[in-house]
C-alpha atoms as a PDB file:
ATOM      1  CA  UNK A   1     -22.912 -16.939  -0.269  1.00  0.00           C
ATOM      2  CA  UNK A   2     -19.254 -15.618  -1.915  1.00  0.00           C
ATOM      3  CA  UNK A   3     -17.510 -13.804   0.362  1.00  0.00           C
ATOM      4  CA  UNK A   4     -17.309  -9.998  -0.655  1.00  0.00           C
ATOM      5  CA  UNK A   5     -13.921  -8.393  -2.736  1.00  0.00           C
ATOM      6  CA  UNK A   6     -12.052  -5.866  -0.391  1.00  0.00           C
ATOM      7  CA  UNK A   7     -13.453  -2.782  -1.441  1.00  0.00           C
ATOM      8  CA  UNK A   8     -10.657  -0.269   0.137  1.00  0.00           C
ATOM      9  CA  UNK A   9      -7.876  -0.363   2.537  1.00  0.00           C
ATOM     10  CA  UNK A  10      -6.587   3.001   4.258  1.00  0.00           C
ATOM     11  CA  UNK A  11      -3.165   3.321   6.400  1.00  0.00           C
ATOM     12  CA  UNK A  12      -2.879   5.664   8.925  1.00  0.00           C
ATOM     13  CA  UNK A  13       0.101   8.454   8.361  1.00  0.00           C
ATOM     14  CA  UNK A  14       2.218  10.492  10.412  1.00  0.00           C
ATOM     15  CA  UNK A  15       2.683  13.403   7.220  1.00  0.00           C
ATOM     16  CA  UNK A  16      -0.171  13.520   4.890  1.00  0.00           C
ATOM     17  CA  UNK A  17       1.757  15.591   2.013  1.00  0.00           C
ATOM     18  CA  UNK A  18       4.753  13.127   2.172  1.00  0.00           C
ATOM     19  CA  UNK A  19       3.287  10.094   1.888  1.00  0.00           C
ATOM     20  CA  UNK A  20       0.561  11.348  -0.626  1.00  0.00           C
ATOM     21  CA  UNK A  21       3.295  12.758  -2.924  1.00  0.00           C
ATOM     22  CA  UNK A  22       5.021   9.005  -2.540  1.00  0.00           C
ATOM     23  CA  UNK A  23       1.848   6.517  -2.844  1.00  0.00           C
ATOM     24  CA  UNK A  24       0.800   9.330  -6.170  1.00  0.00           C
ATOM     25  CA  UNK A  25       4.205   8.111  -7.358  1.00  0.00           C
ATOM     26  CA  UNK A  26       3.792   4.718  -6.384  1.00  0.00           C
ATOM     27  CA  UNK A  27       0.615   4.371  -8.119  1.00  0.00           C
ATOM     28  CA  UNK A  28       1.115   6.648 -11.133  1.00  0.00           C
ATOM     29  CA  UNK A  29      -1.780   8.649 -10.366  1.00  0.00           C
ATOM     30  CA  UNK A  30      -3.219  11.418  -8.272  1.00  0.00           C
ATOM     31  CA  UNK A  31      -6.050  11.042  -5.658  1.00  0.00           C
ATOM     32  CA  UNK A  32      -9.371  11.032  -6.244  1.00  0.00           C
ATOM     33  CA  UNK A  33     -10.524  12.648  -3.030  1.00  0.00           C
ATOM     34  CA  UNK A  34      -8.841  14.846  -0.574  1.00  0.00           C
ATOM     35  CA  UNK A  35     -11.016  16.277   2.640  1.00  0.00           C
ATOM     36  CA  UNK A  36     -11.596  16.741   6.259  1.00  0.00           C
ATOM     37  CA  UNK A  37     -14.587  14.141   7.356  1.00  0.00           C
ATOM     38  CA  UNK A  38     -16.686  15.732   9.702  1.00  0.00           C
ATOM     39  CA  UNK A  39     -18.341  13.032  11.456  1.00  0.00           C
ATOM     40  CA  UNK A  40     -15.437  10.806  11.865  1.00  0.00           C
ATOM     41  CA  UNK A  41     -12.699  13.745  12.807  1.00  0.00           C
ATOM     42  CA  UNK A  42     -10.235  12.480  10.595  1.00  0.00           C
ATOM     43  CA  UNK A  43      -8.543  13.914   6.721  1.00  0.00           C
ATOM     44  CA  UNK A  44      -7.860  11.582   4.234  1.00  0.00           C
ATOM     45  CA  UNK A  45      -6.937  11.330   0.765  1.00  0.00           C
ATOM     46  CA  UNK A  46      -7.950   8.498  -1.182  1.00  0.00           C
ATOM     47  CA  UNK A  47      -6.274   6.950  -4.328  1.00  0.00           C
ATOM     48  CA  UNK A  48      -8.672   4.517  -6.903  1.00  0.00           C
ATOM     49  CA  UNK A  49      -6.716   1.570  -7.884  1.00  0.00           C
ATOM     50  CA  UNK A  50      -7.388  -0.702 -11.072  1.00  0.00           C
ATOM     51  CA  UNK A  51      -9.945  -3.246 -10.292  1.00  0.00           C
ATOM     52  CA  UNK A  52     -12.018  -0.885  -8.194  1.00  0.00           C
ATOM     53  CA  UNK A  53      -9.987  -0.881  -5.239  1.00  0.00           C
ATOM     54  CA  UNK A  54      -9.339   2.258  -3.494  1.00  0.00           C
ATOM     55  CA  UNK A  55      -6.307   3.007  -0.881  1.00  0.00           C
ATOM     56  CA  UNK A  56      -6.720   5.750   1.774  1.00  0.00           C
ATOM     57  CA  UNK A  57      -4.293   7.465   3.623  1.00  0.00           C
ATOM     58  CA  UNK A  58      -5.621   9.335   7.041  1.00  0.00           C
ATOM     59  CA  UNK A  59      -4.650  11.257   9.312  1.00  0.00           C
ATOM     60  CA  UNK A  60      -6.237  12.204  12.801  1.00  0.00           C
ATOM     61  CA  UNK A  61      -6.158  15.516  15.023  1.00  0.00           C
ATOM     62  CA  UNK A  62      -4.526  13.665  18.041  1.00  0.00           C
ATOM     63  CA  UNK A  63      -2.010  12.705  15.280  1.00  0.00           C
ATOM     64  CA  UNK A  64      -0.291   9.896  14.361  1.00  0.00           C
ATOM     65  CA  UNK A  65       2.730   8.296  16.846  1.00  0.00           C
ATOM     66  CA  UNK A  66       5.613   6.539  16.223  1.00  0.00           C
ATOM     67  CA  UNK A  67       6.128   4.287  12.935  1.00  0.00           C
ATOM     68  CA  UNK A  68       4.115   1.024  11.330  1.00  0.00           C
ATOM     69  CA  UNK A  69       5.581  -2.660  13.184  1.00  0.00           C
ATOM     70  CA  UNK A  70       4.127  -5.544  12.488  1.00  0.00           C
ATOM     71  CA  UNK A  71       5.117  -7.276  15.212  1.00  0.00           C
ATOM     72  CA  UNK A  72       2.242  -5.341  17.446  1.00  0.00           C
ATOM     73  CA  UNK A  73      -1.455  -6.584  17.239  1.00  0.00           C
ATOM     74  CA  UNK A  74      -3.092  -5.250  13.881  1.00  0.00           C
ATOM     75  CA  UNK A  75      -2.257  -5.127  10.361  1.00  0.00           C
ATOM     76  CA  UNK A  76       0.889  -7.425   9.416  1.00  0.00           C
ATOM     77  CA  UNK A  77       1.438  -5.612   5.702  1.00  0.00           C
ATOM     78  CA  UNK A  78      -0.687  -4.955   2.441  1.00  0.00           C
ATOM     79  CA  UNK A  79      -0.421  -6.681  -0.444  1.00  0.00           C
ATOM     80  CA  UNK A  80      -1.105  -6.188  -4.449  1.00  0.00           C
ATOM     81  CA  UNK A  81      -1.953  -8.830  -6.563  1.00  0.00           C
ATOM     82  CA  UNK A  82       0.504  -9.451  -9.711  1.00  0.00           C
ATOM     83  CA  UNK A  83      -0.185 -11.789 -12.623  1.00  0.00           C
ATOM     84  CA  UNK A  84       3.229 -13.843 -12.261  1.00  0.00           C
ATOM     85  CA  UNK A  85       6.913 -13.250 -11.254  1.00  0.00           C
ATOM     86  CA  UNK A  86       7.387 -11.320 -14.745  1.00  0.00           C
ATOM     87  CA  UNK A  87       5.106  -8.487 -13.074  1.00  0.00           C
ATOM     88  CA  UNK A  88       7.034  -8.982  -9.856  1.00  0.00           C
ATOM     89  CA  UNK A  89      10.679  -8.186 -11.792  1.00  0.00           C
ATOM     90  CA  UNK A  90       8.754  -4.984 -14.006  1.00  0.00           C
ATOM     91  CA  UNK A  91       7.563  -3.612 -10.228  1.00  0.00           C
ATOM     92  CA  UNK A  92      11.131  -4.571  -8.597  1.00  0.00           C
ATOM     93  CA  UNK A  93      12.554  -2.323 -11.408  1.00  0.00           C
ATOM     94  CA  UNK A  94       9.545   0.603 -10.966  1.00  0.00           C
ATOM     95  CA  UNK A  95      10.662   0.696  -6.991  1.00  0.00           C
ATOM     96  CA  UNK A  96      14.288   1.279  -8.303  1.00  0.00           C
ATOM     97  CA  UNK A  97      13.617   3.698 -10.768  1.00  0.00           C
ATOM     98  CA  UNK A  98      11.591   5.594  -7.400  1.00  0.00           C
ATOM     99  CA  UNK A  99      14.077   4.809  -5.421  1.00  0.00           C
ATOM    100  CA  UNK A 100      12.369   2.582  -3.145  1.00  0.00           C
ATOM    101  CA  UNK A 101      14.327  -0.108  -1.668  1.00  0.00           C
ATOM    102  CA  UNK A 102      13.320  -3.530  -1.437  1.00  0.00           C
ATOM    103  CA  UNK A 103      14.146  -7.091  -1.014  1.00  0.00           C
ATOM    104  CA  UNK A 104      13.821  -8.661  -4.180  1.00  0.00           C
ATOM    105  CA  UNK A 105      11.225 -11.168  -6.010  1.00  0.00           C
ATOM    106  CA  UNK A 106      11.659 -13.958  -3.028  1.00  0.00           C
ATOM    107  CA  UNK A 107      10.072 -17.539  -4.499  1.00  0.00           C
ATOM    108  CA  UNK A 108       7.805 -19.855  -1.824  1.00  0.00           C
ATOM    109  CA  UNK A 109       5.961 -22.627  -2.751  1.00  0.00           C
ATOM    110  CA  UNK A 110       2.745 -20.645  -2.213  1.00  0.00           C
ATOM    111  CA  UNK A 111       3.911 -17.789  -4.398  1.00  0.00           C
ATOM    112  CA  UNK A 112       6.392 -14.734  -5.125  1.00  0.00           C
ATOM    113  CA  UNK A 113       6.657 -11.413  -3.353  1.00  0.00           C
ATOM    114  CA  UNK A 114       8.319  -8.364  -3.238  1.00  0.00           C
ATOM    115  CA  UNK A 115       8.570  -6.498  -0.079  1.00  0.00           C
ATOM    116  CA  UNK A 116       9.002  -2.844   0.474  1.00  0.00           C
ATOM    117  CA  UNK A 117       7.852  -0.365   2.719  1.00  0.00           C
ATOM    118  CA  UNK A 118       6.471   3.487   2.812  1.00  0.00           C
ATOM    119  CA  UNK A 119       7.550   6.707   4.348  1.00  0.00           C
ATOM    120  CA  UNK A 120       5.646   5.463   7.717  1.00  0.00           C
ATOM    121  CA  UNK A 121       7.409   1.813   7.780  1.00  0.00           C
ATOM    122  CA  UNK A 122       4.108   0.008   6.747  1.00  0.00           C
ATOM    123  CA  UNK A 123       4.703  -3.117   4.922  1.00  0.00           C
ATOM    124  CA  UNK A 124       3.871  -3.403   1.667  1.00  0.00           C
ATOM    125  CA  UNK A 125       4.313  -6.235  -0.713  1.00  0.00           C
ATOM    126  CA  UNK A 126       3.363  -7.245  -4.465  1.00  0.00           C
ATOM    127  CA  UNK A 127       2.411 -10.578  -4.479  1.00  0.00           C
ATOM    128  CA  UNK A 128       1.964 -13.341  -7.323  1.00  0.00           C
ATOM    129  CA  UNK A 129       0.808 -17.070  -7.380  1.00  0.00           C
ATOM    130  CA  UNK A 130       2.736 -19.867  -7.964  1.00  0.00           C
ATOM    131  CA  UNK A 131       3.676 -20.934 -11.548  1.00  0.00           C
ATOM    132  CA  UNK A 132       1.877 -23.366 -13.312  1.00  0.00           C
END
């Protein structure tokens, strides 16, 4: 039996309007849903992605504390599948033209990313395969 596509992925945030207005510029779109879930206590707003995908952002009554590090137990970082290191350059020049910082296209054997992070310090990365 294939294992199953990810269907959605949703990040906690520490400022709902801030990092909607940034992930809306990110993704060159506006959110599809925005509301207060009643049996789970939480508001999110969620964003549908090419492919099917959707991305969440939430936020919780208790509130969120302190920022996104990967170095504690849980999520490491998110990443978005690119065709090939062409994409890679055309986002690394999208994040500049937001004025998102980032590392640069870095080459592995296993493929290319390009590393950058939100408003709330969670890793984020646009990823391609190797060449050839």
């Amino acid at each position: 039996m294939p294992f199953p596509p990810l269907a959605h992925a949703a990040v906690t945030v520490t400022d709902l309007e801030r990092s909607t207005r940034w992930y809306a510029a990110l993704f060159g779109a506006d959110p599809v849903l925005d509301e207060d879930e009643t049996t789970g206590g939480f508001h999110h707003t969620v964003f549908a992605l090419d492919g099917g995908q959707l991305f969440g952002l939430h936020t919780h009554p208790a509130g969120a504390e302190g920022t996104f590090d990967e170095h504690v137990t849980g999520l490491d970082h998110l990443a978005f599948a690119c065709a090939d290191r062409a994409e890679l350059e055309t986002w690394a020049g999208r994040l500049d033209e937001l004025g998102i910082s980032h590392g640069g296209v870095v080459d592995a054997h296993y493929g290319s990313g390009l590393s950058f992070r939100d408003p709330d310090n969670i890793a984020l990365e646009f990823f391609a395969p190797p060449a050839g």
